[in-house]
PDB file of N, CA and C in Angstrom:
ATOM      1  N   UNK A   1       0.589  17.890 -21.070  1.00  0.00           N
ATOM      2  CA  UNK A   1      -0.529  17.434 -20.286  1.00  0.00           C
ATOM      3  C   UNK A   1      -0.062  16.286 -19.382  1.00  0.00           C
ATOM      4  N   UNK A   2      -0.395  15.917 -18.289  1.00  0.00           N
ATOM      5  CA  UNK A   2      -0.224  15.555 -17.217  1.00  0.00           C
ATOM      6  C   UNK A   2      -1.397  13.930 -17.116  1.00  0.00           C
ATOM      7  N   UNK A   3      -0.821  13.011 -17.222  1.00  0.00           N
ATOM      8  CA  UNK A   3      -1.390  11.789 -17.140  1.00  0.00           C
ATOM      9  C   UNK A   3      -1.786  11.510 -16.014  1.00  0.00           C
ATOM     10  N   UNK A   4      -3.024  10.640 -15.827  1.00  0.00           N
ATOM     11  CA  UNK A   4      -4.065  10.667 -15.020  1.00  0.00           C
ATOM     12  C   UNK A   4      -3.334   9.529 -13.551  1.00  0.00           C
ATOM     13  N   UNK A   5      -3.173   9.864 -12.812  1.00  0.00           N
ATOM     14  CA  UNK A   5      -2.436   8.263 -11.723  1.00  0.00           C
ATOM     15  C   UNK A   5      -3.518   7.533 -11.920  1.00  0.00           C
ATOM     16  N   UNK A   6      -3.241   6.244 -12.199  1.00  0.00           N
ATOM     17  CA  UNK A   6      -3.857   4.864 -12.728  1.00  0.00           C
ATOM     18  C   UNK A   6      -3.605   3.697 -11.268  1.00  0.00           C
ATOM     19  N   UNK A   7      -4.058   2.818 -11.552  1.00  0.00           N
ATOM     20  CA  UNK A   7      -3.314   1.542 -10.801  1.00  0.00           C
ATOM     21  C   UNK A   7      -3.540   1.609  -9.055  1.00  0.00           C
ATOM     22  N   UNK A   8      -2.866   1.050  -8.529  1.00  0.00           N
ATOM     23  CA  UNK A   8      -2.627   1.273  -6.738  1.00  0.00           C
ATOM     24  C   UNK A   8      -2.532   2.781  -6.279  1.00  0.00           C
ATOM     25  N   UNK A   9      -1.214   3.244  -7.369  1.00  0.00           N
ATOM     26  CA  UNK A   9      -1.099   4.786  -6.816  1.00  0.00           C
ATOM     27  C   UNK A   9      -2.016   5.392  -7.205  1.00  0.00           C
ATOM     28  N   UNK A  10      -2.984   5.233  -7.739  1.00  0.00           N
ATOM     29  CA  UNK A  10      -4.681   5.965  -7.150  1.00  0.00           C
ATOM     30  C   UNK A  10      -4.700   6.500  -6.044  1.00  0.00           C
ATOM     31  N   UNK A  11      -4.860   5.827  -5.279  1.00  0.00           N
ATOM     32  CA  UNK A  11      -5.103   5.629  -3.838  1.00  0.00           C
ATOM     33  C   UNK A  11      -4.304   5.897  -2.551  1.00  0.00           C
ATOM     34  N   UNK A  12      -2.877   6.166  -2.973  1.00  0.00           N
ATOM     35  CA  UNK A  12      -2.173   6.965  -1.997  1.00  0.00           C
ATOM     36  C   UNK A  12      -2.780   8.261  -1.365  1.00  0.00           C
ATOM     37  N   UNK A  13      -3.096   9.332  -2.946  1.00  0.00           N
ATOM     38  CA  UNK A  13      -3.824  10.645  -1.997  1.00  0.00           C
ATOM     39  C   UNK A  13      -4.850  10.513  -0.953  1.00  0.00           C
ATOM     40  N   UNK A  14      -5.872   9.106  -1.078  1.00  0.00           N
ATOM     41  CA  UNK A  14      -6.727   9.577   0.028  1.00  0.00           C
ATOM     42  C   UNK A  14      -6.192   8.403   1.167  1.00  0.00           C
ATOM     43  N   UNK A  15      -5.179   7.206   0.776  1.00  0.00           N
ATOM     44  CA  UNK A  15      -4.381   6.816   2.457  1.00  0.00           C
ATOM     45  C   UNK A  15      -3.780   7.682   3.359  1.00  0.00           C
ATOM     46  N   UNK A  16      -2.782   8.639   2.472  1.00  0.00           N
ATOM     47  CA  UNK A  16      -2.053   9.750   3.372  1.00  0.00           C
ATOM     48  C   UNK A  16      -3.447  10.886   3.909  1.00  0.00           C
ATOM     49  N   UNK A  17      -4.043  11.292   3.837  1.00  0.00           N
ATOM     50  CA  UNK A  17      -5.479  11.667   3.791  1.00  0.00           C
ATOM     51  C   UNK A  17      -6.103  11.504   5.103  1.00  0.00           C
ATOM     52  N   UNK A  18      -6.930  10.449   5.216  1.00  0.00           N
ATOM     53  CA  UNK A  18      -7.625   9.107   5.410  1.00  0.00           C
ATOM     54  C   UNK A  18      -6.472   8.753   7.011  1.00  0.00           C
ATOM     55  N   UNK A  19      -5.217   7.987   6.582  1.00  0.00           N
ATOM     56  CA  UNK A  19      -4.405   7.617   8.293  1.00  0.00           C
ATOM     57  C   UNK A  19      -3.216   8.763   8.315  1.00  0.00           C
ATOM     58  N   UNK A  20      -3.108   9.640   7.862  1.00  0.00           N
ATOM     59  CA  UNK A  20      -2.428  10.921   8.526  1.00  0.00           C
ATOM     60  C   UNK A  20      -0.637  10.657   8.195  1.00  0.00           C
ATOM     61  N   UNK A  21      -0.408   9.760   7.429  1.00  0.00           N
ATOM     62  CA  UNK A  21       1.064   9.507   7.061  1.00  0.00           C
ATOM     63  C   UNK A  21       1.354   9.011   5.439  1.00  0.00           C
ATOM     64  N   UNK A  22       2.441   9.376   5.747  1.00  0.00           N
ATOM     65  CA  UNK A  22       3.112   9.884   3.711  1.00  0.00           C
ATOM     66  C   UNK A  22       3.230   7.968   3.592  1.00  0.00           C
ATOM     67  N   UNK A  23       3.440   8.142   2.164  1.00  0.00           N
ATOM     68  CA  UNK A  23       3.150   6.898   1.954  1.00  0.00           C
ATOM     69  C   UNK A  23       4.137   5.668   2.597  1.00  0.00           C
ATOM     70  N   UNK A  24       5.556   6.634   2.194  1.00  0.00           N
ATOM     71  CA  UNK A  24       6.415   5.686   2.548  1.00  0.00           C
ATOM     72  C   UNK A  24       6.863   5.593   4.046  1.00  0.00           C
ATOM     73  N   UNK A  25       5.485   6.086   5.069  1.00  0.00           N
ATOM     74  CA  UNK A  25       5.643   5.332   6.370  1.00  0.00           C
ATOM     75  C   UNK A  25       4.528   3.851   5.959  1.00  0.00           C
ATOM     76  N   UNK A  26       4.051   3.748   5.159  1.00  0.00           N
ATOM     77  CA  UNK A  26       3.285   2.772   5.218  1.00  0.00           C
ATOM     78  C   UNK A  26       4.144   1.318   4.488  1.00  0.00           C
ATOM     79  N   UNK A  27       5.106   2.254   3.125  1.00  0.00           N
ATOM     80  CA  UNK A  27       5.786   1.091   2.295  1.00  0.00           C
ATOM     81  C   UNK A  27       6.718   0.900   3.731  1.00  0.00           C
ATOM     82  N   UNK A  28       7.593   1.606   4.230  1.00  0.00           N
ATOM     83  CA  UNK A  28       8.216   1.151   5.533  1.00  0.00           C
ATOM     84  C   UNK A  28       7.794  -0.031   6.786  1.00  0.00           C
ATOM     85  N   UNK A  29       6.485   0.089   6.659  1.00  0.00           N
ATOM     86  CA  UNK A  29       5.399  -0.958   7.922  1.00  0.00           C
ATOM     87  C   UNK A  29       5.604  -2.228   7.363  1.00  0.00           C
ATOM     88  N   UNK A  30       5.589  -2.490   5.778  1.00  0.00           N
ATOM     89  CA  UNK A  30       5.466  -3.588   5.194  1.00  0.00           C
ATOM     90  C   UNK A  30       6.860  -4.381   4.227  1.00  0.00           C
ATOM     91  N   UNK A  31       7.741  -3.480   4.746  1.00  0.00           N
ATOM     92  CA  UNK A  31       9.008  -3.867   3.788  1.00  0.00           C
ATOM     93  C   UNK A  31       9.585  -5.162   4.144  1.00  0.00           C
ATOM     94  N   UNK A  32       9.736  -5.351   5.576  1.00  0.00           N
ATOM     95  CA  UNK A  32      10.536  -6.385   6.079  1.00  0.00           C
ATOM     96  C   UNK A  32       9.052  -7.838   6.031  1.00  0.00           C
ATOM     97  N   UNK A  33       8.298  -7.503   5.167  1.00  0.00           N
ATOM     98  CA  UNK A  33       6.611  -8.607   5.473  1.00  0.00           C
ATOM     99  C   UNK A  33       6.913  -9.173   3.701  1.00  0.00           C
ATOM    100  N   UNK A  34       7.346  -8.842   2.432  1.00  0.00           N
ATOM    101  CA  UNK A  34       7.408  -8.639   1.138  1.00  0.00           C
ATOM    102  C   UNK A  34       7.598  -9.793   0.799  1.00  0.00           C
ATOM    103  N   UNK A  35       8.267 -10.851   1.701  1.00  0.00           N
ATOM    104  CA  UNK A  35       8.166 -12.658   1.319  1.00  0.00           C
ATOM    105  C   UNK A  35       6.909 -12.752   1.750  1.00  0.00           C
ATOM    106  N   UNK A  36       5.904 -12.226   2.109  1.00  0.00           N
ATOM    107  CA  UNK A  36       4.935 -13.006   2.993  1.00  0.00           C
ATOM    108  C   UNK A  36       3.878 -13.031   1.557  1.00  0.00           C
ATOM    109  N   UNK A  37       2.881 -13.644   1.947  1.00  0.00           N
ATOM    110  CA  UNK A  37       1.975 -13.591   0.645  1.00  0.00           C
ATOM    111  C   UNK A  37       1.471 -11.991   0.741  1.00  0.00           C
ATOM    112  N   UNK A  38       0.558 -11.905  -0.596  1.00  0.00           N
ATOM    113  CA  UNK A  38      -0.078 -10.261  -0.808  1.00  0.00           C
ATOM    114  C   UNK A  38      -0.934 -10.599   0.633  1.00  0.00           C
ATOM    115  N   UNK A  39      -2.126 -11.619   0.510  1.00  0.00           N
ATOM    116  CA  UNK A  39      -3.227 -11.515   1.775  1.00  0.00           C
ATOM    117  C   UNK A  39      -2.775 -11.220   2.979  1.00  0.00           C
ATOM    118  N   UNK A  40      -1.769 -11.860   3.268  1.00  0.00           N
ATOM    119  CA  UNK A  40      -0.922 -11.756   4.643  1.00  0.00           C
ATOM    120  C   UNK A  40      -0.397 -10.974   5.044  1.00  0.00           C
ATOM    121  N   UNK A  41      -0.013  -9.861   4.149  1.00  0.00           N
ATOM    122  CA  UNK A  41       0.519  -8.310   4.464  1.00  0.00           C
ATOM    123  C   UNK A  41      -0.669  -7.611   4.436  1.00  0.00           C
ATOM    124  N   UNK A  42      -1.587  -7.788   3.356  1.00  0.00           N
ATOM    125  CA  UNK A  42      -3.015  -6.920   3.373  1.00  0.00           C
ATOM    126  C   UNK A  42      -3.418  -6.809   4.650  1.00  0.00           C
ATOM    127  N   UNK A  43      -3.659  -8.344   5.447  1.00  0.00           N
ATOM    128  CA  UNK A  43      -3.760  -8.993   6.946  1.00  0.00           C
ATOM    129  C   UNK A  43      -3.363  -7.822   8.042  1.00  0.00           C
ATOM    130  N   UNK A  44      -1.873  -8.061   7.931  1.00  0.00           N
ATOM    131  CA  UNK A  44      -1.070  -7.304   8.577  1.00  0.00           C
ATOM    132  C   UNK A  44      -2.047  -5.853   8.832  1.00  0.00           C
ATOM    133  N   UNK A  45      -1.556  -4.917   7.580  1.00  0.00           N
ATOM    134  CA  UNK A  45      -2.161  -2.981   7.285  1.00  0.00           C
ATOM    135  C   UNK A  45      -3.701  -3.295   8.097  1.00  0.00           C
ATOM    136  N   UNK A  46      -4.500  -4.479   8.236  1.00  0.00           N
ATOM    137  CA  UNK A  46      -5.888  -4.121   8.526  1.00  0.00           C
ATOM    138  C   UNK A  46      -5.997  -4.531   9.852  1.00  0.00           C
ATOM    139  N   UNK A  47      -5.322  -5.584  10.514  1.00  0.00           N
ATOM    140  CA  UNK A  47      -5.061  -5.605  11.835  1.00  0.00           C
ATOM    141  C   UNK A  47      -4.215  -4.612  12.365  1.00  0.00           C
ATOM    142  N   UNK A  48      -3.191  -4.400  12.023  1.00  0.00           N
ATOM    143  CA  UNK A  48      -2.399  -3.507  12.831  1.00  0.00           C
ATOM    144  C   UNK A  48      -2.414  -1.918  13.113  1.00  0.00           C
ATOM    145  N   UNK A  49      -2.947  -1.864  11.934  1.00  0.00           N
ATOM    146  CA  UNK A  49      -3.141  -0.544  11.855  1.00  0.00           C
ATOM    147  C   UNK A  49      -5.067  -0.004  11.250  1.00  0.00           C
ATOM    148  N   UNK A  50      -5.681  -0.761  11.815  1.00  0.00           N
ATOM    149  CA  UNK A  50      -7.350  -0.738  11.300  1.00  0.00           C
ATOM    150  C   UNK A  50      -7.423  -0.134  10.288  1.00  0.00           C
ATOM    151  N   UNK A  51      -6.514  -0.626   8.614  1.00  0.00           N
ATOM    152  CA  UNK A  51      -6.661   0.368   7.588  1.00  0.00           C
ATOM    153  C   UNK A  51      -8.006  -0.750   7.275  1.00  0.00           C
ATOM    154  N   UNK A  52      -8.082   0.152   5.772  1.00  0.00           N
ATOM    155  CA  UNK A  52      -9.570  -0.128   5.054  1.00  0.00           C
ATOM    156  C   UNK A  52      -8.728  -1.804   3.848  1.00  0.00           C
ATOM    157  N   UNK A  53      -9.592  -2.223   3.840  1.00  0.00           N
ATOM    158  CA  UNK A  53      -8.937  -3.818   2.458  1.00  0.00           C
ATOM    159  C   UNK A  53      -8.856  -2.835   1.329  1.00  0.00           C
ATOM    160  N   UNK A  54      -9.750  -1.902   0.830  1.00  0.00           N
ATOM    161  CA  UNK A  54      -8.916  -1.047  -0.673  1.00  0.00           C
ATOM    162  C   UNK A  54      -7.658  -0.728  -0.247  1.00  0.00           C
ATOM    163  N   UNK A  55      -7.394   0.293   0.590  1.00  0.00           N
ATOM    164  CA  UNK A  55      -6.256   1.165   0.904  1.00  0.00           C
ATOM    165  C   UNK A  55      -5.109   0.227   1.396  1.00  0.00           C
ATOM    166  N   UNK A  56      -5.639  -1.491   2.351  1.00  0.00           N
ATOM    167  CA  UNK A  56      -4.135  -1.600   2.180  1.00  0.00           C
ATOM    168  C   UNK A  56      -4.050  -2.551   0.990  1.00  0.00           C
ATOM    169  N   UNK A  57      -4.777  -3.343   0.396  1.00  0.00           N
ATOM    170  CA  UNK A  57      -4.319  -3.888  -0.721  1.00  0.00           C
ATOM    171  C   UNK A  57      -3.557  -3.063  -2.165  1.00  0.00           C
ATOM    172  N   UNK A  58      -4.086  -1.745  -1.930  1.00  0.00           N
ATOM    173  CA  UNK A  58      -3.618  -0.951  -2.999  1.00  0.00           C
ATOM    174  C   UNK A  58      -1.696  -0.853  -2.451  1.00  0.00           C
ATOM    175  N   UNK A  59      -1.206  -0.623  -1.292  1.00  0.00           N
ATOM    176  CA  UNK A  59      -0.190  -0.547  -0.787  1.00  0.00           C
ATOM    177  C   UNK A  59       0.911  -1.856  -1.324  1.00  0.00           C
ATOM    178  N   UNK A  60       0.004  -2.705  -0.994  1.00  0.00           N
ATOM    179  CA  UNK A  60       0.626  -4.328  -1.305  1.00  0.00           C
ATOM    180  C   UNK A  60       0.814  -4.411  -2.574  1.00  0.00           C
ATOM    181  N   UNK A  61      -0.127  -4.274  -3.513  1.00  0.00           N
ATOM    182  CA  UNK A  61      -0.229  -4.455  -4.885  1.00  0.00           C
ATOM    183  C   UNK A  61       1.323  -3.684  -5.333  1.00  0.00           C
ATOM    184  N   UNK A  62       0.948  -2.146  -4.728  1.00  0.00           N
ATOM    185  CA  UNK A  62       1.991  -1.422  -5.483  1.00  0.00           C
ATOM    186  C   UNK A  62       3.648  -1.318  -4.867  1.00  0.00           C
ATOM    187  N   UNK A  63       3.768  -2.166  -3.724  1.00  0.00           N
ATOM    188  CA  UNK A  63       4.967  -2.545  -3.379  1.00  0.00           C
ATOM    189  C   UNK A  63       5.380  -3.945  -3.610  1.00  0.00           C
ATOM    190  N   UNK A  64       4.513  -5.139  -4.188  1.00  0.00           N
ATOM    191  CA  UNK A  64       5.354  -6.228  -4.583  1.00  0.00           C
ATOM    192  C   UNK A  64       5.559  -5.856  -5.948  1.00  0.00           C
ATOM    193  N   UNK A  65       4.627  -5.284  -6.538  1.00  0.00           N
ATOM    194  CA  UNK A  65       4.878  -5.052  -8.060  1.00  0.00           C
ATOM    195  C   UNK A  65       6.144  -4.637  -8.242  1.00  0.00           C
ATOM    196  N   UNK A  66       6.561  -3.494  -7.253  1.00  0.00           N
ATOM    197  CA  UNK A  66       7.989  -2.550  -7.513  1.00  0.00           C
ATOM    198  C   UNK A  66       9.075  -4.267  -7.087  1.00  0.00           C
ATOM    199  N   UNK A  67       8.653  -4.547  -6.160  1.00  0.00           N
ATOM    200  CA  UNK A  67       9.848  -5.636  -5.640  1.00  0.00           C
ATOM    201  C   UNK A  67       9.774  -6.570  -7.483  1.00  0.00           C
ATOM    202  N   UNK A  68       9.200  -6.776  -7.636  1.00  0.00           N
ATOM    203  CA  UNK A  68       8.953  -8.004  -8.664  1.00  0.00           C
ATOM    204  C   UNK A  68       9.685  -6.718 -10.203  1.00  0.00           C
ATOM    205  N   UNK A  69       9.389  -5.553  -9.705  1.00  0.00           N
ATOM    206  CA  UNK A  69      10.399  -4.785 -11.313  1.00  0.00           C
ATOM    207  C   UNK A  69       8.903  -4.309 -12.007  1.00  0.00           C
ATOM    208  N   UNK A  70       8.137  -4.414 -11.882  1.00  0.00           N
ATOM    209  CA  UNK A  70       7.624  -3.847 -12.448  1.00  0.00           C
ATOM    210  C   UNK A  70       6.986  -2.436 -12.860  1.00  0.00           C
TER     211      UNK A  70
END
């Protein structure tokens, strides 16, 4: 049986969905931003690209987490 996606990666199926690109054009938008604070990249995904505060905080969450090892 097949475990349920939990966490940030929730929310990939309906970003790729929703702005028309795989995820990792989005972890790509924000890679070189990963010193910046979480708000300030969230900032970034909602100015730059008019995402939604779920969809890009879910992005942020689940790319400092990976930077940080988790």
């Amino acid at each position: 049986m097949t475990e349920k996606v939990q966490g940030p990666a929730s929310y990939f199926p309906s970003i790729e969905k929703k702005y028309g690109q795989p995820m990792q054009h989005w972890f790509d938008q924000i890679a070189d931003r990963l010193d910046h604070s979480h708000m300030q990249i969230v900032s970034f995904l909602k100015e730059a690209h008019a995402m939604g505060h779920g969809h890009a905080n879910a992005i942020v969450a689940h790319q400092l987490a990976k930077k940080k090892g988790a």
